[in-house]
C-alpha atoms as a PDB file:
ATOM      1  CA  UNK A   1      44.534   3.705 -33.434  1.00  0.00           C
ATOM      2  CA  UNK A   2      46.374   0.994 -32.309  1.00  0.00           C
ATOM      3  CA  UNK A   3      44.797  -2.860 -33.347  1.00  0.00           C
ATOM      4  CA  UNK A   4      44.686  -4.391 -29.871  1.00  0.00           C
ATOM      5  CA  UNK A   5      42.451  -1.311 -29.021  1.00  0.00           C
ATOM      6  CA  UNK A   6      40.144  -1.570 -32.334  1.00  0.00           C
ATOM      7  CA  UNK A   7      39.709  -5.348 -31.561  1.00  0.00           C
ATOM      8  CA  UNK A   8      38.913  -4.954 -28.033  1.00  0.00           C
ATOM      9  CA  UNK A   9      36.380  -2.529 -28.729  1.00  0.00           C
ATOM     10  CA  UNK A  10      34.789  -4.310 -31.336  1.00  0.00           C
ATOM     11  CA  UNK A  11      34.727  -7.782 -29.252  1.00  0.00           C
ATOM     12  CA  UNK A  12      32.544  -5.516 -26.328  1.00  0.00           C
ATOM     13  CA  UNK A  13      30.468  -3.718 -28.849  1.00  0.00           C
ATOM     14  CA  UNK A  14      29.378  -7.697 -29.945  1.00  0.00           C
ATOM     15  CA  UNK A  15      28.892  -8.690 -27.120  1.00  0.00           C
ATOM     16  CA  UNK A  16      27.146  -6.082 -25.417  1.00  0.00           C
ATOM     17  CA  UNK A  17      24.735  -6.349 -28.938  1.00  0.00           C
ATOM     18  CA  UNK A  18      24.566 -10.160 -28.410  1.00  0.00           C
ATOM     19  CA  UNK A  19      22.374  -9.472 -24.910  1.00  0.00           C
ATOM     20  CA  UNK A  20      20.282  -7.069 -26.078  1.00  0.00           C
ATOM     21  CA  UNK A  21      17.681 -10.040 -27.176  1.00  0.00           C
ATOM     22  CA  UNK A  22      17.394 -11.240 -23.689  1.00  0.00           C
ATOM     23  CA  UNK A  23      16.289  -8.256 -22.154  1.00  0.00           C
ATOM     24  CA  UNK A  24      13.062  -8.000 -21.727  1.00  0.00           C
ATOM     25  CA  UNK A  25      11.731  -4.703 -20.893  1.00  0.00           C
ATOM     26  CA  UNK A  26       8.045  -5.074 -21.378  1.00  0.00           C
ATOM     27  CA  UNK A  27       7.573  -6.441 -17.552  1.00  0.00           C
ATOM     28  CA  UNK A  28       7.105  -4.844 -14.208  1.00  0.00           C
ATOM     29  CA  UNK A  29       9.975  -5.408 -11.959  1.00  0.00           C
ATOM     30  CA  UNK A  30       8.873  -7.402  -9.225  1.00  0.00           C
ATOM     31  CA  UNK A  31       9.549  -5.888  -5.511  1.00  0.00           C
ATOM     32  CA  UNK A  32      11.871  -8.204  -3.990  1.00  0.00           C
ATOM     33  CA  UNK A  33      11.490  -6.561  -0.588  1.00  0.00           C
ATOM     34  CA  UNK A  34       8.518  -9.422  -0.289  1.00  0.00           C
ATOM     35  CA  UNK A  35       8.865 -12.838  -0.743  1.00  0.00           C
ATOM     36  CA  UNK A  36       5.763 -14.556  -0.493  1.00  0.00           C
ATOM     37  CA  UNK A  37       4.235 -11.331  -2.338  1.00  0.00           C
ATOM     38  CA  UNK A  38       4.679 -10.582  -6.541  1.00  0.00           C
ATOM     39  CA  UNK A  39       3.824  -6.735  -6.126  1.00  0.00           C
ATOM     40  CA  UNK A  40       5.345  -4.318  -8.437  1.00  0.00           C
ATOM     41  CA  UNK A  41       6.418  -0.798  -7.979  1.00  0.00           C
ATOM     42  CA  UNK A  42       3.235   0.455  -9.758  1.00  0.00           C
ATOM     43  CA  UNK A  43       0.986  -1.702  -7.178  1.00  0.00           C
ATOM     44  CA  UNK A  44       2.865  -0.196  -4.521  1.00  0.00           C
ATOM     45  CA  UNK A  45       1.859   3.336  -5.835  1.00  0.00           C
ATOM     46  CA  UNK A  46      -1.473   2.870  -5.908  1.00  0.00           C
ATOM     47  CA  UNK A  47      -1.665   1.354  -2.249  1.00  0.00           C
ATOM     48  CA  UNK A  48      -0.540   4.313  -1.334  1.00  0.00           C
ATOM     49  CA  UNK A  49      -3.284   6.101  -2.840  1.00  0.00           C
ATOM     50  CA  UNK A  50      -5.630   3.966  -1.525  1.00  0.00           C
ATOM     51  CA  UNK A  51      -4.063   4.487   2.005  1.00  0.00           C
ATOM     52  CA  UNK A  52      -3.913   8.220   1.482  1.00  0.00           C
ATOM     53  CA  UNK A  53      -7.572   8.437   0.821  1.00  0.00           C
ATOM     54  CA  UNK A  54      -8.172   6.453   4.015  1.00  0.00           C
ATOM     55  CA  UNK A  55      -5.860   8.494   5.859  1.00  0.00           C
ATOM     56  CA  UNK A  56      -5.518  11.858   4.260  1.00  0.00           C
ATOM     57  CA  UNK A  57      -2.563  14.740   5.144  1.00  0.00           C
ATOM     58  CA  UNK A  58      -3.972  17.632   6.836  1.00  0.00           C
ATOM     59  CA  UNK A  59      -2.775  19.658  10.023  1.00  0.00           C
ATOM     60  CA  UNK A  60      -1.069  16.138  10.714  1.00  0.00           C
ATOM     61  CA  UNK A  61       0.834  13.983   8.628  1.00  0.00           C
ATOM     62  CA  UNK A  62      -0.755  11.074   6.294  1.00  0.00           C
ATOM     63  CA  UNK A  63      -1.056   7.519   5.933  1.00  0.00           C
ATOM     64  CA  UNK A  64       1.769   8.050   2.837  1.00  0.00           C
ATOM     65  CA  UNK A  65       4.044  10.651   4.343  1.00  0.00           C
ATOM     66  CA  UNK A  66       4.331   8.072   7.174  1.00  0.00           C
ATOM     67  CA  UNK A  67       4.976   5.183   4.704  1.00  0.00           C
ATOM     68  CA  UNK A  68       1.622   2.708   6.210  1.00  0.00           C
ATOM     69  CA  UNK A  69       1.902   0.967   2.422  1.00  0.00           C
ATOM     70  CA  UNK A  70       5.714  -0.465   3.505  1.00  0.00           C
ATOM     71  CA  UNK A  71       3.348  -1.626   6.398  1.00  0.00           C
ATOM     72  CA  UNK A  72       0.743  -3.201   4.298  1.00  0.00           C
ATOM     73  CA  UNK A  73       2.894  -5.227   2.584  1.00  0.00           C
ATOM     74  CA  UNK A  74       4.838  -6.794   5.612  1.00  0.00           C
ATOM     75  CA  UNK A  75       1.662  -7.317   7.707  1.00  0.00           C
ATOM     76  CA  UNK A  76       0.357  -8.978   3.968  1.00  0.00           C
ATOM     77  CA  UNK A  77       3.456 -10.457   3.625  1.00  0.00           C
ATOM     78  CA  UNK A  78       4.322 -11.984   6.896  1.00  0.00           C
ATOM     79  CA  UNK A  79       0.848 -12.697   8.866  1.00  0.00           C
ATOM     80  CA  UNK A  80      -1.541 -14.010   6.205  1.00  0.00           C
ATOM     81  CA  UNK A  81      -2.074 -17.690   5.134  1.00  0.00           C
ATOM     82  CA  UNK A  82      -0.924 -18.109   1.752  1.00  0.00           C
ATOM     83  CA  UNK A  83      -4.544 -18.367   0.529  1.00  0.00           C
ATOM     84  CA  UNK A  84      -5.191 -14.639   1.917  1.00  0.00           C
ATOM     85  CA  UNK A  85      -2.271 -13.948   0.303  1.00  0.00           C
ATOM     86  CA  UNK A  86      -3.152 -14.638  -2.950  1.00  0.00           C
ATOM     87  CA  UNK A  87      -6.631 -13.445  -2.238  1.00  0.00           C
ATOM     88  CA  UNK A  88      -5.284  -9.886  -1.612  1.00  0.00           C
ATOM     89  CA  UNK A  89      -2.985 -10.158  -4.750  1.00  0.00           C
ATOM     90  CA  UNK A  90      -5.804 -10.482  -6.593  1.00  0.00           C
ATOM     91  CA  UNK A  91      -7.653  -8.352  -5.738  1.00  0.00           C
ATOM     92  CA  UNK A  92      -4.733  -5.370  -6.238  1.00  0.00           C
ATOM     93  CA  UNK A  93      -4.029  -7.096  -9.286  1.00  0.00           C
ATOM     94  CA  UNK A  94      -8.513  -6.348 -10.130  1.00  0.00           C
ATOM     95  CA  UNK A  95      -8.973  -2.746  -8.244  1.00  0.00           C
ATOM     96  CA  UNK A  96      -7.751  -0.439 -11.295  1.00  0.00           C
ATOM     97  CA  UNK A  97     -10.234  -2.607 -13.948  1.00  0.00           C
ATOM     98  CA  UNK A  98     -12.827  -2.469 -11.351  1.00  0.00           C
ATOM     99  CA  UNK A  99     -12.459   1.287 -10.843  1.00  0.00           C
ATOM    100  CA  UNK A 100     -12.560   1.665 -14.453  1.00  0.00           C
ATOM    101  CA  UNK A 101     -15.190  -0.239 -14.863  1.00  0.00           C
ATOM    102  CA  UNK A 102     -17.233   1.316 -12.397  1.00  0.00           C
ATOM    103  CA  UNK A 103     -16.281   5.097 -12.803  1.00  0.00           C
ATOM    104  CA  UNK A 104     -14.685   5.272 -16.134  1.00  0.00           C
ATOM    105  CA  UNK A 105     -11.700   6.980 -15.060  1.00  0.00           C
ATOM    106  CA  UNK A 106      -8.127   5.650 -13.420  1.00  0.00           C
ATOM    107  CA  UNK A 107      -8.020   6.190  -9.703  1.00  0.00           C
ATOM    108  CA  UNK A 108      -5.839   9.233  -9.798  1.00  0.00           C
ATOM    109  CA  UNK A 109      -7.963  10.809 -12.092  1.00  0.00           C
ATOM    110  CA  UNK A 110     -10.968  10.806  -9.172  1.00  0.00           C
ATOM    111  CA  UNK A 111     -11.730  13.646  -7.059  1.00  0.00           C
ATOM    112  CA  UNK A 112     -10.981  13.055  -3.158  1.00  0.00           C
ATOM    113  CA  UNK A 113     -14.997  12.648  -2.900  1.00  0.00           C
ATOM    114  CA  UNK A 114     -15.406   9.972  -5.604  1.00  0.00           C
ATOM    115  CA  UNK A 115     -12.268   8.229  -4.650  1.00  0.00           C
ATOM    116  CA  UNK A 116     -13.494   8.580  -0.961  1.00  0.00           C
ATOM    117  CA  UNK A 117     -17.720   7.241  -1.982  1.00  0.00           C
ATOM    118  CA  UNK A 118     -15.273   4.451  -4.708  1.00  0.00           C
ATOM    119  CA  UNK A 119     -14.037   3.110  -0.758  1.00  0.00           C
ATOM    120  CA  UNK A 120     -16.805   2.843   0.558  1.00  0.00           C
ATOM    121  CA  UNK A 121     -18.837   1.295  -2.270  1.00  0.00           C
ATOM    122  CA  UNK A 122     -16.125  -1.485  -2.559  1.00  0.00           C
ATOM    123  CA  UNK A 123     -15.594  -2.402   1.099  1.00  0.00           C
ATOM    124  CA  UNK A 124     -19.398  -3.276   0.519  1.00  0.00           C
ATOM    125  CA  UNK A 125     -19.185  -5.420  -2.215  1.00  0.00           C
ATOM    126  CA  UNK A 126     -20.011  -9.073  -2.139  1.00  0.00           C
ATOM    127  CA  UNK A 127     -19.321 -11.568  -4.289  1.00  0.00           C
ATOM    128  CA  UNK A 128     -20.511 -15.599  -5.696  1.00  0.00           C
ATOM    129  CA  UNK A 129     -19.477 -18.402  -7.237  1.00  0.00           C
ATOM    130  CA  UNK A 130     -19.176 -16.590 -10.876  1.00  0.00           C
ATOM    131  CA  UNK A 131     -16.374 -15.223 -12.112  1.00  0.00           C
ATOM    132  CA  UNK A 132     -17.130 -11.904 -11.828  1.00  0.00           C
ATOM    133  CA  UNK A 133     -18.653 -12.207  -7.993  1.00  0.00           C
ATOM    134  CA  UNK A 134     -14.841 -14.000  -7.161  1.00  0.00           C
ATOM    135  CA  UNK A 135     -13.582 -11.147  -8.816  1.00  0.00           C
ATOM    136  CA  UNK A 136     -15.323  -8.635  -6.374  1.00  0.00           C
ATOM    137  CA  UNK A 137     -15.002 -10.880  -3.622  1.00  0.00           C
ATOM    138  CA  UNK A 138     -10.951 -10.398  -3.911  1.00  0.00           C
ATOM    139  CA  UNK A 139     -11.696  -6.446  -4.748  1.00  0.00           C
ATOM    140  CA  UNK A 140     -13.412  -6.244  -1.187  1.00  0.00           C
ATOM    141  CA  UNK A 141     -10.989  -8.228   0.640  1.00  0.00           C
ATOM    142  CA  UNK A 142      -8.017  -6.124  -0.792  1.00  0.00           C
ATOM    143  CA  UNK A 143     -10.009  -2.694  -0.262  1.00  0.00           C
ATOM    144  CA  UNK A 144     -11.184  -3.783   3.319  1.00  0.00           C
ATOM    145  CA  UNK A 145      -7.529  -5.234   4.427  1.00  0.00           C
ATOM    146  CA  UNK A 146      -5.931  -2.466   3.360  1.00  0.00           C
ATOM    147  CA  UNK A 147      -8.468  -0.246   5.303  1.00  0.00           C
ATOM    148  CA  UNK A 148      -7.480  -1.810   8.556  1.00  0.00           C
ATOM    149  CA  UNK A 149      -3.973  -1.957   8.105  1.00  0.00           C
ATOM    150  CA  UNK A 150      -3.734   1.769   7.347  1.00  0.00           C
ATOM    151  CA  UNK A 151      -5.404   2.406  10.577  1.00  0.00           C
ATOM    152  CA  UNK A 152      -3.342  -0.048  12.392  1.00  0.00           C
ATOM    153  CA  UNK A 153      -0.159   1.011  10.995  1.00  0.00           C
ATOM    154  CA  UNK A 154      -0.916   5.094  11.122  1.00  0.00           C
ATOM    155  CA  UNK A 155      -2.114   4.538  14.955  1.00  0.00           C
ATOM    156  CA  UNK A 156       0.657   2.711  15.832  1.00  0.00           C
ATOM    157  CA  UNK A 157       3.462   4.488  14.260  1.00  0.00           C
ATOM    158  CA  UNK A 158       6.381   6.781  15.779  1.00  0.00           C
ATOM    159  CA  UNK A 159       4.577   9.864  14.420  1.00  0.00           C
ATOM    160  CA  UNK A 160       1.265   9.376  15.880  1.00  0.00           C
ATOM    161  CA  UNK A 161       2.552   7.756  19.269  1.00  0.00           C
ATOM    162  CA  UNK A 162       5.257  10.249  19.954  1.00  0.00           C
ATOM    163  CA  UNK A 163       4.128  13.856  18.454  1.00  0.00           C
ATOM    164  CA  UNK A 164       0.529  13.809  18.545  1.00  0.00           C
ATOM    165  CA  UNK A 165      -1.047  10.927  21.070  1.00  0.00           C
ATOM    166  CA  UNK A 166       0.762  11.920  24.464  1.00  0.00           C
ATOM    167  CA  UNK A 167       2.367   8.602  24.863  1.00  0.00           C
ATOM    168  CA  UNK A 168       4.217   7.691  28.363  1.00  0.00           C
ATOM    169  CA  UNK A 169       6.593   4.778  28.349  1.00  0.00           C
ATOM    170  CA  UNK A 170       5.845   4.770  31.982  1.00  0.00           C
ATOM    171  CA  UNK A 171       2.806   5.486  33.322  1.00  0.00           C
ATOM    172  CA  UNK A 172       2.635   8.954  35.529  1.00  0.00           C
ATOM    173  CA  UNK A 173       2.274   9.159  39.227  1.00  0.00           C
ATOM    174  CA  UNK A 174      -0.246   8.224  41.132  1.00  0.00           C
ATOM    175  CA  UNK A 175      -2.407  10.312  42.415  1.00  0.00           C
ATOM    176  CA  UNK A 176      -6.036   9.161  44.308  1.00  0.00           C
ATOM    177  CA  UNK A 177      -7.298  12.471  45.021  1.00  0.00           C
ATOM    178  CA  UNK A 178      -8.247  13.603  41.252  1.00  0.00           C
ATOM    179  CA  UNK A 179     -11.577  12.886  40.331  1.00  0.00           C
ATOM    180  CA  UNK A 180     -11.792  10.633  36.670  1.00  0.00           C
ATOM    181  CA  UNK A 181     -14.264  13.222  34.977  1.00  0.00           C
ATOM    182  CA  UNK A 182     -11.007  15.882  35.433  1.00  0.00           C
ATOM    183  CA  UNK A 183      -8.545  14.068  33.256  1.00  0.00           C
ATOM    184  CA  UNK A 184      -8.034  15.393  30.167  1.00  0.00           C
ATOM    185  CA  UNK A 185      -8.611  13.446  27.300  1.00  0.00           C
ATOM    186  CA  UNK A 186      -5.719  12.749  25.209  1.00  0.00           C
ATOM    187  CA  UNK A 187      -5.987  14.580  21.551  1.00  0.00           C
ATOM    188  CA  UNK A 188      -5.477  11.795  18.649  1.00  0.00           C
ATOM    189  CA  UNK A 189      -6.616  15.033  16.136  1.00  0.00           C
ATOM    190  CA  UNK A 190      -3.600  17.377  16.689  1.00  0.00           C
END
């Protein structure tokens, strides 16, 4: 083996050993898609289990096959004050304890019924000055946002306005002679 080889090798192999102390793999990367937001990818994964139990699949697509948690996170992201912001954060950052707590069990381990009564319960709560009531305060704020933006975000996306709501860019013709109770209804169920 030639020397100019051997020492190049050996300079890379001490340097590459030299960063191995500064990597720190015992963090969460942080989602960089959202700048005013820390969420990591494991957050992100259980919005969209909370949005799929809003908004489950059936005959039609879900809330997670049509990506509503992206959604979340920008409407999060870009229209709240940075006080709601935080205020949803935490309340992410509480829901697995709090389901834990409550149920004993992660939030995939729940059936669809006890994840679907654990919604309800929590968009219920209210909280006080305590610790703990601040605590469910930001666990009903982050369940009840995330509620409403799965419903805004399903109803207004390409899927639902295109496939299965009969949408018309321009409205049809005119026509005085059709009584209203003879219109069909438009089917938002598929």
């Amino acid at each position: 083996m030639n020397r100019r080889h051997a020492l190049r090798h050996i300079a890379l192999i001490s340097g590459g050993l030299a960063l191995i102390p500064s990597c720190d793999f015992s963090k969460e990367d942080i989602l960089a898609a959202y700048k005013n937001l820390k969420i990591t990818a494991s957050q992100k994964q259980l919005l969209g289990m909370v949005s799929d139990t809003i908004i489950p699949a059936g005959e039609i697509k879900g809330a997670l096959e049509i990506e509503v948690p992206d959604f979340i996170l920008v409407m999060v992201n870009d229209c709240f004050t940075k006080e709601n912001q935080d205020k949803f954060s935490a309340g992410l950052s509480a829901f697995p304890d709090y389901v834990k707590e409550t149920t004993g069990k992660k939030y995939e381990d729940l059936s669809t019924k006890e994840k679907e009564a654990l919604i309800l319960e929590t968009a219920k709560l209210e909280g006080d000055e305590s610790e703990e009531g601040q605590r469910k305060a930001a666990v009903a704020y982050f369940v009840n946002s995330t509620k409403r933006f799965t419903i805004q975000g399903y109803m207004a996306s390409e899927y639902i306005q295109t496939e299965i709501v009969p949408y018309s860019l321009i409205p049809g013709e005119y026509n005085g002679a059709v009584l209203i109770t003879d219109l069909q209804k438009p089917r938002i169920n598929g």
